[in-house]
PDB file of N, CA and C in Angstrom:
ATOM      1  N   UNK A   1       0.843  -1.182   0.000  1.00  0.00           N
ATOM      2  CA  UNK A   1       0.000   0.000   0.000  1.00  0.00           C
ATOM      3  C   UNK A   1       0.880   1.234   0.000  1.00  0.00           C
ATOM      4  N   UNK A   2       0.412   2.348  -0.760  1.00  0.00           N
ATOM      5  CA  UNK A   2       1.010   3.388  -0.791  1.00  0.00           C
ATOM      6  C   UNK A   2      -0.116   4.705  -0.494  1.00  0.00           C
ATOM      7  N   UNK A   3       0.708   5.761   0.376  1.00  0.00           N
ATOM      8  CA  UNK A   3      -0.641   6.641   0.944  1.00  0.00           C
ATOM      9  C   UNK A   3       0.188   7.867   0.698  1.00  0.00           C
ATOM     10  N   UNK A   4      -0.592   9.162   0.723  1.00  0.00           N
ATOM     11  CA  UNK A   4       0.302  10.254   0.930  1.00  0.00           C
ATOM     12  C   UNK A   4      -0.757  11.352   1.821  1.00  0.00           C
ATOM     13  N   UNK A   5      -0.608  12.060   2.212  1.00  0.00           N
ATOM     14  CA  UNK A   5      -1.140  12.887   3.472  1.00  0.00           C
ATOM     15  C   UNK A   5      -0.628  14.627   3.154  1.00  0.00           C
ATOM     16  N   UNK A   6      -1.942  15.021   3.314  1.00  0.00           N
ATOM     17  CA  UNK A   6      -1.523  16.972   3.735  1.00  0.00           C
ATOM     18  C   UNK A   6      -2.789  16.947   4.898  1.00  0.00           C
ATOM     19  N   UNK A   7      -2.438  18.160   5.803  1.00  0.00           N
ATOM     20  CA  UNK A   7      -3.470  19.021   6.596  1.00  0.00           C
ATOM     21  C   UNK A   7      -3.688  20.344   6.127  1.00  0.00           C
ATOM     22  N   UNK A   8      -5.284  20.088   5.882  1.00  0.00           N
ATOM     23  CA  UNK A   8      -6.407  21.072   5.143  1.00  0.00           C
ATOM     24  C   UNK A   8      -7.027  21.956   6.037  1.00  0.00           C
ATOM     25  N   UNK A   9      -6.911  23.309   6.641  1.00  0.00           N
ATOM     26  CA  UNK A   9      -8.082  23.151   7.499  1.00  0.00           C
ATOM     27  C   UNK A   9      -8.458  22.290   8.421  1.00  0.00           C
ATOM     28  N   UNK A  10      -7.642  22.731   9.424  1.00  0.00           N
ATOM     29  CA  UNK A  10      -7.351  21.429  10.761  1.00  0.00           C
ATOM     30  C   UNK A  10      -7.785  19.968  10.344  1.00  0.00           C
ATOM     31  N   UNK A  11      -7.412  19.477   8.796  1.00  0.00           N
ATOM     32  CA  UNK A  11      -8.222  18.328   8.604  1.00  0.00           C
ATOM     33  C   UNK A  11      -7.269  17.571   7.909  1.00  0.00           C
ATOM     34  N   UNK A  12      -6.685  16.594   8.947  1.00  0.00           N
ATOM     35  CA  UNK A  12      -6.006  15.359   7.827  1.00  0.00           C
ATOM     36  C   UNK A  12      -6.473  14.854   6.739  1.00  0.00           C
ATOM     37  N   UNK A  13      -6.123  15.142   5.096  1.00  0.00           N
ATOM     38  CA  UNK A  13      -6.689  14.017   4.823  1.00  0.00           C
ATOM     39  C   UNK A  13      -5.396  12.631   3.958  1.00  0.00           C
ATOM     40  N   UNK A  14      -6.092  11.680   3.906  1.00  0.00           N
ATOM     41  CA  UNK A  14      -5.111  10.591   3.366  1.00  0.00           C
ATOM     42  C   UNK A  14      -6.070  10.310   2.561  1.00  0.00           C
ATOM     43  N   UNK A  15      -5.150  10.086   1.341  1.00  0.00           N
ATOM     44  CA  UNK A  15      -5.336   8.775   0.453  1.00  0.00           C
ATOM     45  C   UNK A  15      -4.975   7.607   0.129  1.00  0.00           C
ATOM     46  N   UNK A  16      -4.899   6.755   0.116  1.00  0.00           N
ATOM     47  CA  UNK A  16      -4.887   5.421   0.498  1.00  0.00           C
ATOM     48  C   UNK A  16      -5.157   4.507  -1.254  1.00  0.00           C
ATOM     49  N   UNK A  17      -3.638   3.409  -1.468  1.00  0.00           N
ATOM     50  CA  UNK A  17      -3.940   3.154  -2.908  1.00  0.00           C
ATOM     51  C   UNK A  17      -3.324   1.930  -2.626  1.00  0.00           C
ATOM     52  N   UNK A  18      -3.840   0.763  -3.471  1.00  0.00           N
ATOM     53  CA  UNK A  18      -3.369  -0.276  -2.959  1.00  0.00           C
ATOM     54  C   UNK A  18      -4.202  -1.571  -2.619  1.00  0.00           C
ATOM     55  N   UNK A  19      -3.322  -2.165  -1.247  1.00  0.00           N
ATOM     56  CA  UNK A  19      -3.845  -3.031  -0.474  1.00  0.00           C
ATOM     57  C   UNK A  19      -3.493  -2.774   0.981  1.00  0.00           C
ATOM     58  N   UNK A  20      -4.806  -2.145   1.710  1.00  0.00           N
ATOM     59  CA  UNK A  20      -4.564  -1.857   3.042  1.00  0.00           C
ATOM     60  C   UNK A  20      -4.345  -3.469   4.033  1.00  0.00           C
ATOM     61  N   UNK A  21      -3.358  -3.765   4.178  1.00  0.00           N
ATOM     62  CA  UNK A  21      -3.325  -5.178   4.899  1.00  0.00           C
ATOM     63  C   UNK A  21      -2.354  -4.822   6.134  1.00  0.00           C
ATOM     64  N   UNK A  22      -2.439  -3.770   6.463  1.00  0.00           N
ATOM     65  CA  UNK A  22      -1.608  -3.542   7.832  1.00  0.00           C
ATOM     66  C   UNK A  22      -0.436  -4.100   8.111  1.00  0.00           C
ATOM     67  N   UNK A  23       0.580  -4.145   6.889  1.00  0.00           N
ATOM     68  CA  UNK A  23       1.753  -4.123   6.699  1.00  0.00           C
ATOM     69  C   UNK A  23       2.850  -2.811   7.165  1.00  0.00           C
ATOM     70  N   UNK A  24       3.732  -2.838   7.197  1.00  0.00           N
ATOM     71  CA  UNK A  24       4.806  -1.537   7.659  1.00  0.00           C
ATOM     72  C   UNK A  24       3.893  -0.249   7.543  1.00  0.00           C
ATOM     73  N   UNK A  25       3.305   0.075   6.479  1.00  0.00           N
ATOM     74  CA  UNK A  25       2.957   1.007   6.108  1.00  0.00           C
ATOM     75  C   UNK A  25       1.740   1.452   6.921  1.00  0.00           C
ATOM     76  N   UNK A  26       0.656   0.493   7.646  1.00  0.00           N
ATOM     77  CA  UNK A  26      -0.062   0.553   8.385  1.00  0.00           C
ATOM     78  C   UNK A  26       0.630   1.366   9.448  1.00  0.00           C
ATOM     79  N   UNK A  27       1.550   1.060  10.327  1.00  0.00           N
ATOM     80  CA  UNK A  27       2.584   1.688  11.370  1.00  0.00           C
ATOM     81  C   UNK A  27       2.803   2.956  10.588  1.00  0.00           C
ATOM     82  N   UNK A  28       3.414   3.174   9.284  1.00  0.00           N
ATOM     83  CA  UNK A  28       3.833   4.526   9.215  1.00  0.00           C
ATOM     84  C   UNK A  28       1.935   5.826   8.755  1.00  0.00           C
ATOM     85  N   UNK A  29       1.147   5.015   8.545  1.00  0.00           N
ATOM     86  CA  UNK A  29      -0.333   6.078   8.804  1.00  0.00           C
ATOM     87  C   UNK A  29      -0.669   6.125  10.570  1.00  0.00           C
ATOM     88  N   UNK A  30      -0.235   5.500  10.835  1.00  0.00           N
ATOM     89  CA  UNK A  30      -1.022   5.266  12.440  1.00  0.00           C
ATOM     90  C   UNK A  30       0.219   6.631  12.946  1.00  0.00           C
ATOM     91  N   UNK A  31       1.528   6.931  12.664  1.00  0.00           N
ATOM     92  CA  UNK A  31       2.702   7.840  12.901  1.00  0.00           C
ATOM     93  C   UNK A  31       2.441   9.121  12.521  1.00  0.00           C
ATOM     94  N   UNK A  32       1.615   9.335  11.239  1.00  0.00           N
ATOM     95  CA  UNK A  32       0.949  10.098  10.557  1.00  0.00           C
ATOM     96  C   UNK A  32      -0.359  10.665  11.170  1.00  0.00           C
ATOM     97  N   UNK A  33      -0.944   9.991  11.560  1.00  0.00           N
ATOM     98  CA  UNK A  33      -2.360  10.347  12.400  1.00  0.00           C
ATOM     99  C   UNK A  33      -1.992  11.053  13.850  1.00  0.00           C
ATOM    100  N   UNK A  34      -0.841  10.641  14.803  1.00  0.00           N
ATOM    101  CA  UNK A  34      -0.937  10.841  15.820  1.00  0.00           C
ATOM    102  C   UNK A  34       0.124  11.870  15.702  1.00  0.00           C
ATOM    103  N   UNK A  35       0.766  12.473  14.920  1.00  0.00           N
ATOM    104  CA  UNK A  35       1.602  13.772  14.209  1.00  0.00           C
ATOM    105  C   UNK A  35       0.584  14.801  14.376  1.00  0.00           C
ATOM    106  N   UNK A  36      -0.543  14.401  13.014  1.00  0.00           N
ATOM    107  CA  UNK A  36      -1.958  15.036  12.876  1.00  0.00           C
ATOM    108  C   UNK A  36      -2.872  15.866  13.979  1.00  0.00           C
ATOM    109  N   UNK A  37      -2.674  14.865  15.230  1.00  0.00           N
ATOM    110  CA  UNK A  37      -3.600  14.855  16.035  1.00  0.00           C
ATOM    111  C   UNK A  37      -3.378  15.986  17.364  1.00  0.00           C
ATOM    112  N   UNK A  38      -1.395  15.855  16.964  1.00  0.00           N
ATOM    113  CA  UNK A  38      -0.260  16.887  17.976  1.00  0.00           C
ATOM    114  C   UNK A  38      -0.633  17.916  17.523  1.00  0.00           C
ATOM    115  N   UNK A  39      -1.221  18.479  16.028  1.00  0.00           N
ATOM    116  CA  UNK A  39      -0.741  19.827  15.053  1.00  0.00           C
ATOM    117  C   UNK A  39      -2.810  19.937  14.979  1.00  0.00           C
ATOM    118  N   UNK A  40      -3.029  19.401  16.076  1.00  0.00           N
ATOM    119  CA  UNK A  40      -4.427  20.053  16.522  1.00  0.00           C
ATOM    120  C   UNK A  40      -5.523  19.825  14.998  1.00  0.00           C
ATOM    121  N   UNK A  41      -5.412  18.805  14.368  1.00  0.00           N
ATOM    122  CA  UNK A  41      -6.267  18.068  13.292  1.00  0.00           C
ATOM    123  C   UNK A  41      -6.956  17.707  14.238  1.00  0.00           C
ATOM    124  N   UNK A  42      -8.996  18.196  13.723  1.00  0.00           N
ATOM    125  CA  UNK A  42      -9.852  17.517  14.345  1.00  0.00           C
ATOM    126  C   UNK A  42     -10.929  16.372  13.851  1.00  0.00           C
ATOM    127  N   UNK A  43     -10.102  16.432  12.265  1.00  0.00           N
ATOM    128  CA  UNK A  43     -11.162  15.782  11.218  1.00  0.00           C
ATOM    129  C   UNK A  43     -10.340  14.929  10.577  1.00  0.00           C
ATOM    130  N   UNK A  44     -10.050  14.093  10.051  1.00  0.00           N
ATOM    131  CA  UNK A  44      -9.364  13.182   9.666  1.00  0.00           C
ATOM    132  C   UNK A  44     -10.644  12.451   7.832  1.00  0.00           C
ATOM    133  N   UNK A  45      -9.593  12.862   7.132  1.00  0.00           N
ATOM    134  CA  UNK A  45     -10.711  12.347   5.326  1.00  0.00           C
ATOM    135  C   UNK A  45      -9.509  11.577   5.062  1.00  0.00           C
ATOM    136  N   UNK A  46     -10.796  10.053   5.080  1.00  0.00           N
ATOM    137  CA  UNK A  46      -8.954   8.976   4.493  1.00  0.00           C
ATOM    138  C   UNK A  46      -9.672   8.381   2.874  1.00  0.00           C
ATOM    139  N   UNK A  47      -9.669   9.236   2.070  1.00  0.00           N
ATOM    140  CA  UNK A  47     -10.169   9.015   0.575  1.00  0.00           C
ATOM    141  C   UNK A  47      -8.906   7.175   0.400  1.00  0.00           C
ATOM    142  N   UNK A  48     -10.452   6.564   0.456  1.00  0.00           N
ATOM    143  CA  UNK A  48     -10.242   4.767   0.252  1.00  0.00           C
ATOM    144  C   UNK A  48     -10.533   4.507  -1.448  1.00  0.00           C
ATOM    145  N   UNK A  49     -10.716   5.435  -2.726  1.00  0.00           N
ATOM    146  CA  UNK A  49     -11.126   5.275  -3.593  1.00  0.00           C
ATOM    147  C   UNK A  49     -10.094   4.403  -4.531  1.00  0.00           C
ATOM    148  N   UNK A  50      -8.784   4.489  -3.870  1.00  0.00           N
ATOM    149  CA  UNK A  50      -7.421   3.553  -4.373  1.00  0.00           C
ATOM    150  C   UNK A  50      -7.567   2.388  -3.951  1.00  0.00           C
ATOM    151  N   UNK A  51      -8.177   2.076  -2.795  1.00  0.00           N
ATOM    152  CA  UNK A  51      -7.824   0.669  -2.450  1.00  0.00           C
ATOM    153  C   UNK A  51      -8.273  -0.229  -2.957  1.00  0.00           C
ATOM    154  N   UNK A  52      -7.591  -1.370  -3.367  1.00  0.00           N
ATOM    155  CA  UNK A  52      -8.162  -2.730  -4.348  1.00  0.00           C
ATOM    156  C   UNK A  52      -9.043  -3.278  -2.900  1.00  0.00           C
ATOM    157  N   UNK A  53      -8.274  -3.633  -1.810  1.00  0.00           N
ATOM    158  CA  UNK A  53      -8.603  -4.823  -0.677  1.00  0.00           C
ATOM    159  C   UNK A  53      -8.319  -4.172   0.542  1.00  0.00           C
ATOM    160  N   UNK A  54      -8.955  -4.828   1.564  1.00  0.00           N
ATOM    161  CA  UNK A  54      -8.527  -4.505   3.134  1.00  0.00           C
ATOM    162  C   UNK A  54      -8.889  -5.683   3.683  1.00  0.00           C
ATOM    163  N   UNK A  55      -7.368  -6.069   4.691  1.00  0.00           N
ATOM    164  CA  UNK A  55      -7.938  -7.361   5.367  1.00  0.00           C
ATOM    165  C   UNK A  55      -8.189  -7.237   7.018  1.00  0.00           C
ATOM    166  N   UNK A  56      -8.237  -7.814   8.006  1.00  0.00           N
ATOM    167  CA  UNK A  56      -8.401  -7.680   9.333  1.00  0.00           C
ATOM    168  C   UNK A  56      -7.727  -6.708   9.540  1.00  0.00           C
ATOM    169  N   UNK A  57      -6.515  -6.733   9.004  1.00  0.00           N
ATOM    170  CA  UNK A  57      -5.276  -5.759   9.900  1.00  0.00           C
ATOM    171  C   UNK A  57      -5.566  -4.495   9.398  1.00  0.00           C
ATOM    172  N   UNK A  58      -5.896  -4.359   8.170  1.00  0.00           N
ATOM    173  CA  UNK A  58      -6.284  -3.409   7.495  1.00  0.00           C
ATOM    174  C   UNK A  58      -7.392  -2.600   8.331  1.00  0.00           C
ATOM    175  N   UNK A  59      -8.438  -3.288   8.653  1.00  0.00           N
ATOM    176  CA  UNK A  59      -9.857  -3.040   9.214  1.00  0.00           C
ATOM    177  C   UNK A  59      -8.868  -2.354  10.741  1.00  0.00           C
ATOM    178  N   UNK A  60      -8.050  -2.995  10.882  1.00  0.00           N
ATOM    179  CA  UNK A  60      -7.417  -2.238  12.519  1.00  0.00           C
ATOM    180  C   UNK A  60      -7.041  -0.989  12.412  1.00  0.00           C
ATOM    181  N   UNK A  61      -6.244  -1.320  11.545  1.00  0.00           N
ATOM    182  CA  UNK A  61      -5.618   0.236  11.006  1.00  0.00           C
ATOM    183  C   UNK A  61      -6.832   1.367  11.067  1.00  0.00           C
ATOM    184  N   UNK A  62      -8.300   1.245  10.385  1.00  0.00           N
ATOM    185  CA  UNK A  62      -8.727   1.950  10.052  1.00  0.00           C
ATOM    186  C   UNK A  62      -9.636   2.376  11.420  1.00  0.00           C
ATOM    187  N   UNK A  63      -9.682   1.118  12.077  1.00  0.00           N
ATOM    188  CA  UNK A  63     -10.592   1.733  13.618  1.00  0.00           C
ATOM    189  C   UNK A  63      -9.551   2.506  14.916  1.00  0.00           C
ATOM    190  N   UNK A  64      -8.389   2.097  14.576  1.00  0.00           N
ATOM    191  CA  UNK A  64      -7.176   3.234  15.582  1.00  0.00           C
ATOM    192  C   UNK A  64      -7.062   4.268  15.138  1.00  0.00           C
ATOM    193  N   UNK A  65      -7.106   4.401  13.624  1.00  0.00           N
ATOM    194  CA  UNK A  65      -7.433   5.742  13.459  1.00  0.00           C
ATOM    195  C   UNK A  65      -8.646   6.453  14.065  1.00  0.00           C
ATOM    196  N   UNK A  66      -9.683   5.864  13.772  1.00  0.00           N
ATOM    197  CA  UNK A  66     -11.023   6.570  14.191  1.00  0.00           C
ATOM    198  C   UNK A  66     -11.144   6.610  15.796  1.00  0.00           C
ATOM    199  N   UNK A  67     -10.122   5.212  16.322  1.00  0.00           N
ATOM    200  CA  UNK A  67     -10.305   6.009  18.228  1.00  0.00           C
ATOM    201  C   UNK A  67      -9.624   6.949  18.494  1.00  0.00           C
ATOM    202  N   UNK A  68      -7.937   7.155  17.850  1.00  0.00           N
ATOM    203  CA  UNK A  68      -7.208   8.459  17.842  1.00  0.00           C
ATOM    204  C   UNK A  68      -8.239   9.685  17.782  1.00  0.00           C
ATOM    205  N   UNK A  69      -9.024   9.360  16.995  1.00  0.00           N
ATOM    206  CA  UNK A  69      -9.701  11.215  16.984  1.00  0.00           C
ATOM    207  C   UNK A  69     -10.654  11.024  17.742  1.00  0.00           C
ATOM    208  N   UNK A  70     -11.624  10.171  17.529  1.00  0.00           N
ATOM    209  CA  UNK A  70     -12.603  10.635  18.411  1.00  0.00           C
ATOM    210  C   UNK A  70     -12.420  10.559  19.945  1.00  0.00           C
ATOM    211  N   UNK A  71     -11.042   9.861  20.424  1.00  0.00           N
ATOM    212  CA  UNK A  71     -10.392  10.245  21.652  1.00  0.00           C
ATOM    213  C   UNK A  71     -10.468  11.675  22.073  1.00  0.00           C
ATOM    214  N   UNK A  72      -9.721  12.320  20.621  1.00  0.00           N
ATOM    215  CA  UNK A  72      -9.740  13.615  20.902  1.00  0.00           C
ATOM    216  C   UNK A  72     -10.848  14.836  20.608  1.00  0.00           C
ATOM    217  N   UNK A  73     -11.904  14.260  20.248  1.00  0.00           N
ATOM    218  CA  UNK A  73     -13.193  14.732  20.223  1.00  0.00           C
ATOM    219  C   UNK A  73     -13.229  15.036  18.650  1.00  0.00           C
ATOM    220  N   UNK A  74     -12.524  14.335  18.162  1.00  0.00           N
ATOM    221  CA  UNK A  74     -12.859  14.320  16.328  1.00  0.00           C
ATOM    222  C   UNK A  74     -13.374  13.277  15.629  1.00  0.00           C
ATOM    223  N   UNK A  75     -13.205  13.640  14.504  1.00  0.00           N
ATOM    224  CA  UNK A  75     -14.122  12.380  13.466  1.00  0.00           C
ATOM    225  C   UNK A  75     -13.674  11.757  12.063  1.00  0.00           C
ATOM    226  N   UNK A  76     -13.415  10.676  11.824  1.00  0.00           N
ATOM    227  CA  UNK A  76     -13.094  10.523  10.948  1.00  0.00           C
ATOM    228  C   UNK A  76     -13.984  10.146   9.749  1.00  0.00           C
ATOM    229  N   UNK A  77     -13.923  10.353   8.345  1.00  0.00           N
ATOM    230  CA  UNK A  77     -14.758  10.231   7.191  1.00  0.00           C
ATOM    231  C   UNK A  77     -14.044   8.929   6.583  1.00  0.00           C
ATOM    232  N   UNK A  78     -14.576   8.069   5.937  1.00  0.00           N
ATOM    233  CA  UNK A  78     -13.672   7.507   4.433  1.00  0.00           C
ATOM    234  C   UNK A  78     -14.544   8.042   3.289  1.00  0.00           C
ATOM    235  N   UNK A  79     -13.641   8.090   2.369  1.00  0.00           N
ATOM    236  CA  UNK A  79     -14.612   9.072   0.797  1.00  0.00           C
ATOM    237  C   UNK A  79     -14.490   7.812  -0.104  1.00  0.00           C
ATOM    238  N   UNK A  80     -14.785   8.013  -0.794  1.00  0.00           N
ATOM    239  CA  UNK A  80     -15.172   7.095  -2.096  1.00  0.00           C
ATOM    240  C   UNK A  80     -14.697   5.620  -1.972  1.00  0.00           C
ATOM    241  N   UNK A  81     -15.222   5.116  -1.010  1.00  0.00           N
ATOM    242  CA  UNK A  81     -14.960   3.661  -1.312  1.00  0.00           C
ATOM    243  C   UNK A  81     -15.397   2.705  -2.559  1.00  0.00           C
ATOM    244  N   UNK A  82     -14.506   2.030  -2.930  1.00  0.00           N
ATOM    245  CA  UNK A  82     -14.851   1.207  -4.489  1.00  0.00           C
ATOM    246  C   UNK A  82     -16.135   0.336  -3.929  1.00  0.00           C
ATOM    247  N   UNK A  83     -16.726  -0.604  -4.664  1.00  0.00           N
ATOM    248  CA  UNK A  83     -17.683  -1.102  -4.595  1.00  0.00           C
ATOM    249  C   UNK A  83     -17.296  -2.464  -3.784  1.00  0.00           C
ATOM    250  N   UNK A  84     -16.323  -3.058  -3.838  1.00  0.00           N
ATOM    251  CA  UNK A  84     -15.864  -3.909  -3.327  1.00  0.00           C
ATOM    252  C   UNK A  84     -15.380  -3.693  -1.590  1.00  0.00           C
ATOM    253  N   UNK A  85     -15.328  -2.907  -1.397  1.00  0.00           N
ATOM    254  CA  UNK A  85     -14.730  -2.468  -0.253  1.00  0.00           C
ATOM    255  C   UNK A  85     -15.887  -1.512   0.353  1.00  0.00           C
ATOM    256  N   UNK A  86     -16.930  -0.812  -0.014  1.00  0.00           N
ATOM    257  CA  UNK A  86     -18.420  -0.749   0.183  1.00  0.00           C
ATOM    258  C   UNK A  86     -18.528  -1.848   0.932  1.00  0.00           C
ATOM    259  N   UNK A  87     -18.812  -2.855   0.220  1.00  0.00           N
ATOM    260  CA  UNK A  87     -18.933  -4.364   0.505  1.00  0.00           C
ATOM    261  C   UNK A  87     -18.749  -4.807   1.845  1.00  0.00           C
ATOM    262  N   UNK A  88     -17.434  -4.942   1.817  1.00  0.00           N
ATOM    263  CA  UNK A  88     -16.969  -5.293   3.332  1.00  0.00           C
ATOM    264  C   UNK A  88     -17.202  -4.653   4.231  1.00  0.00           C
ATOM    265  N   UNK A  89     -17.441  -3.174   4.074  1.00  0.00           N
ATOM    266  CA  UNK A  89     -17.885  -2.576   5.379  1.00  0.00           C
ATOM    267  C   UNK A  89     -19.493  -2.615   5.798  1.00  0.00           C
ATOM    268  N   UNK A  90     -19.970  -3.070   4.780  1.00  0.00           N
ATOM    269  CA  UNK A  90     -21.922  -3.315   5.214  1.00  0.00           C
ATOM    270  C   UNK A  90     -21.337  -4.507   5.873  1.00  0.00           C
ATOM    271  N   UNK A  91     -20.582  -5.744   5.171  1.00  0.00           N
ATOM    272  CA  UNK A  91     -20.974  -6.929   6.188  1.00  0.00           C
ATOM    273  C   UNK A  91     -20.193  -7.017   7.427  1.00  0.00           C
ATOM    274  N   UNK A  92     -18.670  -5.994   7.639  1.00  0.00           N
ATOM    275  CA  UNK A  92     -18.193  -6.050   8.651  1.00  0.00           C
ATOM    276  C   UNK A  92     -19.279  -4.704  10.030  1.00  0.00           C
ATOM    277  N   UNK A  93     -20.274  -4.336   9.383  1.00  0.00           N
ATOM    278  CA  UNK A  93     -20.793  -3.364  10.020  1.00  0.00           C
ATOM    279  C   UNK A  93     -20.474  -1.871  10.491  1.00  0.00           C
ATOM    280  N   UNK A  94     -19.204  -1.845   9.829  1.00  0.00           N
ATOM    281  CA  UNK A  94     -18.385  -0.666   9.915  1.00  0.00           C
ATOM    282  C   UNK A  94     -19.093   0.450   9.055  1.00  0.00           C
ATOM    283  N   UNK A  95     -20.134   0.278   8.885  1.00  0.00           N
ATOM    284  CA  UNK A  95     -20.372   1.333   7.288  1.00  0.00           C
ATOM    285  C   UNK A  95     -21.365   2.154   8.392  1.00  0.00           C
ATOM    286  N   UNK A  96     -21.617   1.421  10.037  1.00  0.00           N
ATOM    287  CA  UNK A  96     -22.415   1.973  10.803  1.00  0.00           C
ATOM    288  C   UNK A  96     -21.403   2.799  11.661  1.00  0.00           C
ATOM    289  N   UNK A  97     -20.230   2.568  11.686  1.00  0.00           N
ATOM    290  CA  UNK A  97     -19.371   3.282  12.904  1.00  0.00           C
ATOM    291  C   UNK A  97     -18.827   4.686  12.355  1.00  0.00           C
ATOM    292  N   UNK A  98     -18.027   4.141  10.958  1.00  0.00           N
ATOM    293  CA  UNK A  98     -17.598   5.397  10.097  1.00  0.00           C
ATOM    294  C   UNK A  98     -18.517   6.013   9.243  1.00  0.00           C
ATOM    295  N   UNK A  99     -18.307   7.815   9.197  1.00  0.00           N
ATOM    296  CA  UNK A  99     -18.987   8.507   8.701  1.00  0.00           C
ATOM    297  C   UNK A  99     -18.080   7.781   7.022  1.00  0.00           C
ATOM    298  N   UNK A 100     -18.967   7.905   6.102  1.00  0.00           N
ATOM    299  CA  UNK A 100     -19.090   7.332   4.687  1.00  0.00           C
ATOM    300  C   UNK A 100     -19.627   8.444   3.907  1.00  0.00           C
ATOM    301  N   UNK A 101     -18.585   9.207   3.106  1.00  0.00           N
ATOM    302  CA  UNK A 101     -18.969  10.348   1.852  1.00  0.00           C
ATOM    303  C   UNK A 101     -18.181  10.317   0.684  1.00  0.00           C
ATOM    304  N   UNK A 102     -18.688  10.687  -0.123  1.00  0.00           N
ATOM    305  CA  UNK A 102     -17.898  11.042  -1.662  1.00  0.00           C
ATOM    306  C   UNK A 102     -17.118  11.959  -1.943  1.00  0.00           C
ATOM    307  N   UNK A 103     -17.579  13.059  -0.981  1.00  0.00           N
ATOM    308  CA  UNK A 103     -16.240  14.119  -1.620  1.00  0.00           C
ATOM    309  C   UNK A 103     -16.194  14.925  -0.400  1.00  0.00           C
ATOM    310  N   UNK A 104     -15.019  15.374  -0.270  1.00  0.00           N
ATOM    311  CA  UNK A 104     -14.464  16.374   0.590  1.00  0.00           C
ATOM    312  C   UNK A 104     -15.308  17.474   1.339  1.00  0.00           C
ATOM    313  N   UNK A 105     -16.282  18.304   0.006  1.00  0.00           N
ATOM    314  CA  UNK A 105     -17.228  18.891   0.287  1.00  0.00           C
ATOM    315  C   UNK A 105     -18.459  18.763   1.051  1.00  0.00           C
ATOM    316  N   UNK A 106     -18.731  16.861   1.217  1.00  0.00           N
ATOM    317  CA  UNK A 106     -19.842  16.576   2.144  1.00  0.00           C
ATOM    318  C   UNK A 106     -19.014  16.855   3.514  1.00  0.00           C
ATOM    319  N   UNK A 107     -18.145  16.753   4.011  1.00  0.00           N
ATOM    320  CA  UNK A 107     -16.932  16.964   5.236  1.00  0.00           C
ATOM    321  C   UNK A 107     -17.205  17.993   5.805  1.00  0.00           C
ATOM    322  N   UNK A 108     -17.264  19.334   4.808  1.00  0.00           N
ATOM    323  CA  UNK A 108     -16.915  20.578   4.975  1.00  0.00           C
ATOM    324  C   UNK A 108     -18.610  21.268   5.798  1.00  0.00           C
ATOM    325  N   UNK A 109     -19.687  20.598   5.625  1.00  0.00           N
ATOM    326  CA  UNK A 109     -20.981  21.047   5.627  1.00  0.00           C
ATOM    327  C   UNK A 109     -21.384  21.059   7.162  1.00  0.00           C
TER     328      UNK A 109
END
């Protein structure tokens, strides 16, 4: 997996391309988030529209992110998830925990 990161308007966002399987790179977003979180980011947009797959570890990655903020009284979005990865989050039930939008602009409202 390959990701790259700016802060918008106190708002992390990541994009995410690949295969989120909570490999090294999992450790270096989770390093990234809690950077984010020092430099007073209260919103966190992790645009998933790259990702082919996500497996368990993957799914970890993506809920430490979301306790990091909402620890700190923030929230995290994923944007455009592919259809396949839609998928997994209706049956892993996650599509109920994380806020789920298409573009940046639903974030901003």
């Amino acid at each position: 997996m390959t990701f790259k990161h700016e802060i918008k308007n106190n708002s992390l966002i990541l994009r995410l391309s690949g295969d989120l399987i909570g490999e090294d790179s999992g450790a270096s977003v989770i390093e990234v988030v809690t950077d984010a979180i020092q430099q007073k980011a209260l919103t966190c947009i992790v645009d998933i529209s790259g990702l082919r797959y996500i497996n368990s570890s993957g799914i970890g990655v993506l809920i430490t992110i979301l306790t990091k903020f909402r620890n700190k009284g923030g929230e995290v979005y994923l944007m455009k998830p592919s259809e396949s990865v839609q998928k997994l989050l209706v049956i892993t039930k996650l599509n109920a925990i994380f806020q789920i939008v298409q573009t940046e602009a639903e974030v901003i409202k």
